[in-house]
C-alpha atoms as a PDB file:
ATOM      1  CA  UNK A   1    -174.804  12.878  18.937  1.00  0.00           C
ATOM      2  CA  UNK A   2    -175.103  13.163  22.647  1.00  0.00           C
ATOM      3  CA  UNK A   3    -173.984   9.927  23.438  1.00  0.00           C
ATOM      4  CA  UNK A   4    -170.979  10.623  21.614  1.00  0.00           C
ATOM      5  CA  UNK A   5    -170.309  13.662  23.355  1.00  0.00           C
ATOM      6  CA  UNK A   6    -171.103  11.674  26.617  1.00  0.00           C
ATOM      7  CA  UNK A   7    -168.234   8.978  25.413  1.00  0.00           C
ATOM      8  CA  UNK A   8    -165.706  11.530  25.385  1.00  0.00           C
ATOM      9  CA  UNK A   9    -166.510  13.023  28.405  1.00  0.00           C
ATOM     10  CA  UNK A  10    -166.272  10.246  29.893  1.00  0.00           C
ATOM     11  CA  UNK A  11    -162.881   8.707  28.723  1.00  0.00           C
ATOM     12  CA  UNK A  12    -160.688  11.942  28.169  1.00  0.00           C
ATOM     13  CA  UNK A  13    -159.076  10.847  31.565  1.00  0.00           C
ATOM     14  CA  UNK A  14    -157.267   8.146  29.441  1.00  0.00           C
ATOM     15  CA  UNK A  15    -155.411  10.803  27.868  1.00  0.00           C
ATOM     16  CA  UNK A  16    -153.643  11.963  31.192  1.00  0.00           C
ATOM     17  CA  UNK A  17    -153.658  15.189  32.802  1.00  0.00           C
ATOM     18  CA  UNK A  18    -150.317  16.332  30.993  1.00  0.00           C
ATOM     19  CA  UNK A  19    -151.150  14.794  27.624  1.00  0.00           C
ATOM     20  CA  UNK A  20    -150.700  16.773  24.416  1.00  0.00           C
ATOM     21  CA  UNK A  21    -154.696  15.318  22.909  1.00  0.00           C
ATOM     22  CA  UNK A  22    -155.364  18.585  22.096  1.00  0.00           C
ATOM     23  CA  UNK A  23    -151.929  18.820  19.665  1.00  0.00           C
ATOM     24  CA  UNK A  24    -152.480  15.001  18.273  1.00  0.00           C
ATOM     25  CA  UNK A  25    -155.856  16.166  17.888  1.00  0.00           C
ATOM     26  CA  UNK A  26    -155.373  19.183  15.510  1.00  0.00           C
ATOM     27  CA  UNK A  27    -152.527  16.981  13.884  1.00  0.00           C
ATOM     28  CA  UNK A  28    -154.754  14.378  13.071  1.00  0.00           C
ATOM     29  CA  UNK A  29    -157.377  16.686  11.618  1.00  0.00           C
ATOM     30  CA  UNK A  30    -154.833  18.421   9.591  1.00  0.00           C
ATOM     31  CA  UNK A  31    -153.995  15.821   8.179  1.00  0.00           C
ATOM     32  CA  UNK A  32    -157.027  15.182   6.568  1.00  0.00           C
ATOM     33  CA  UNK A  33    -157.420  18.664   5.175  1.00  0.00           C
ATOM     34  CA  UNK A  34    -159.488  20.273   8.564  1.00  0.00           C
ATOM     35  CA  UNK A  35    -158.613  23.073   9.725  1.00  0.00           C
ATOM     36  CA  UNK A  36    -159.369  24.015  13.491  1.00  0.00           C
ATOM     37  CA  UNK A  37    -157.789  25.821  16.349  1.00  0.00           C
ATOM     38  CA  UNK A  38    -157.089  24.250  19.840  1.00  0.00           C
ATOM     39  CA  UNK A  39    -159.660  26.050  21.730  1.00  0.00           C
ATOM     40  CA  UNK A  40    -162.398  24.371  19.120  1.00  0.00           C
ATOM     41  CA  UNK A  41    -160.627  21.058  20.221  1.00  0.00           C
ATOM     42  CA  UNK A  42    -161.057  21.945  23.932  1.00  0.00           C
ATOM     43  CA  UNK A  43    -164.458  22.893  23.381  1.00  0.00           C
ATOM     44  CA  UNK A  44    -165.504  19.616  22.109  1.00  0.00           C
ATOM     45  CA  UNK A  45    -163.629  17.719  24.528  1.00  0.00           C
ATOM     46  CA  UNK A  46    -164.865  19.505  27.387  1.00  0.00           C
ATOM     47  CA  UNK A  47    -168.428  18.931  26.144  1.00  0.00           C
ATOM     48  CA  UNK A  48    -169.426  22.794  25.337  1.00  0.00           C
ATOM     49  CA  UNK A  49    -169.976  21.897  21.736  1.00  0.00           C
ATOM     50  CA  UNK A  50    -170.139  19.338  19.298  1.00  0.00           C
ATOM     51  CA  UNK A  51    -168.351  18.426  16.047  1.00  0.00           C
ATOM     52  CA  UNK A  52    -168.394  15.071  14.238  1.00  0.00           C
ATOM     53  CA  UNK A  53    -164.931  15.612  12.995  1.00  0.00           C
ATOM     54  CA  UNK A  54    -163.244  16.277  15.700  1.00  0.00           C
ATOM     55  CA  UNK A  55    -164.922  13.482  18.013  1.00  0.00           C
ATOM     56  CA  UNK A  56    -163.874  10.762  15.344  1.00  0.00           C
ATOM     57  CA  UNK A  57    -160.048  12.306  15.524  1.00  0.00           C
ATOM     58  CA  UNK A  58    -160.359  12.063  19.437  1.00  0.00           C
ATOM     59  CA  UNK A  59    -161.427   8.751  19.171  1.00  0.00           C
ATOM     60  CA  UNK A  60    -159.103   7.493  16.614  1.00  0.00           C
ATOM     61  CA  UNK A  61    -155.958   9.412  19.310  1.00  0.00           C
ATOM     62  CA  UNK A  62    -157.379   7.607  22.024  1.00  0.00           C
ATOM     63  CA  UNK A  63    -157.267   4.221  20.551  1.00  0.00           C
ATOM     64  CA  UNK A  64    -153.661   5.127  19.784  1.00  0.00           C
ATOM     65  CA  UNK A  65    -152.678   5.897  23.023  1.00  0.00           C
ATOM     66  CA  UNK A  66    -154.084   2.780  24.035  1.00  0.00           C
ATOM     67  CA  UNK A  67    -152.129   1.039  22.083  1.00  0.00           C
ATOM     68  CA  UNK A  68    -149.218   2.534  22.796  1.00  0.00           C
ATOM     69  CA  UNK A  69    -149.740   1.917  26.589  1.00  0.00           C
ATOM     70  CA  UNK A  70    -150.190  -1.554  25.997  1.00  0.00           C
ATOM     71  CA  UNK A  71    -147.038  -2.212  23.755  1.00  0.00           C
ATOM     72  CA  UNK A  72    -144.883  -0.160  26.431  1.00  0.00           C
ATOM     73  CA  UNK A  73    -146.634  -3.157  29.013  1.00  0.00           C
ATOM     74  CA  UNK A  74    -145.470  -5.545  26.965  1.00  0.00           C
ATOM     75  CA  UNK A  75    -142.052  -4.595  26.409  1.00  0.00           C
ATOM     76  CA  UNK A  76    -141.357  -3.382  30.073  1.00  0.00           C
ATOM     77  CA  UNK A  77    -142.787  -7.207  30.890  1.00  0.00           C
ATOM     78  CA  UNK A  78    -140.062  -8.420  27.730  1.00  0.00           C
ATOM     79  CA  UNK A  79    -137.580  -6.549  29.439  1.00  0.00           C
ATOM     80  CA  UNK A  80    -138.362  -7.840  33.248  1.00  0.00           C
ATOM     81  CA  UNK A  81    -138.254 -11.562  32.356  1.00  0.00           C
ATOM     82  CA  UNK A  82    -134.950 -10.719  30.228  1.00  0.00           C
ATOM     83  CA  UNK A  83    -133.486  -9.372  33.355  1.00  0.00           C
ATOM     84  CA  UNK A  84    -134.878 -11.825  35.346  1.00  0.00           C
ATOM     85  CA  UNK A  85    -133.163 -14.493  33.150  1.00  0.00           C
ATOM     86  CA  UNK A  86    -129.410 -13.254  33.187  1.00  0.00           C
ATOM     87  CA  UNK A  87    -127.668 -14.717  35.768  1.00  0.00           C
ATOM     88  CA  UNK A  88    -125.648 -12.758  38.572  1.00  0.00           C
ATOM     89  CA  UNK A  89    -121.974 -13.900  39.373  1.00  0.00           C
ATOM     90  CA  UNK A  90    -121.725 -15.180  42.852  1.00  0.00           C
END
């Protein structure tokens, strides 16, 4: 379990510093029928305790937000060569 804890403290930067985790977190878990408050999220990300259920959720949020960051690449890149390929009067 340690090196689970370890994993998340060493990739909750990927979240941000002004990211909601904690919210998408507790979302997550209720929506599989756990109940826990925000400062038990913090907890466990911050390392000061440990709970499977709430690791797997932070896991599962941060491959979302991965995702997400690399579809909003890939359509800023769309968008770029679209611009790129409209032609400007002269």
């Amino acid at each position: 379990m340690e090196h689970i804890a370890k994993k998340i403290s060493e990739q909750r930067h990927l979240f941000g510093k002004r990211s909601d985790y904690a919210a998408r977190i507790l979302t997550n878990l209720e929506a599989k029928g756990k109940a826990f408050t925000r400062q038990q999220v913090y907890n466990v990300v911050s390392g000061r305790y440990f709970n499977m259920d709430v690791a797997e959720a932070f896991f599962e949020e941060l491959d979302a937000e991965v995702k997400r960051r690399v579809d909003l690449e890939a359509l800023a890149n769309r968008q770029n060569l679209a611009a790129a390929a409209i032609p400007t009067p002269a």
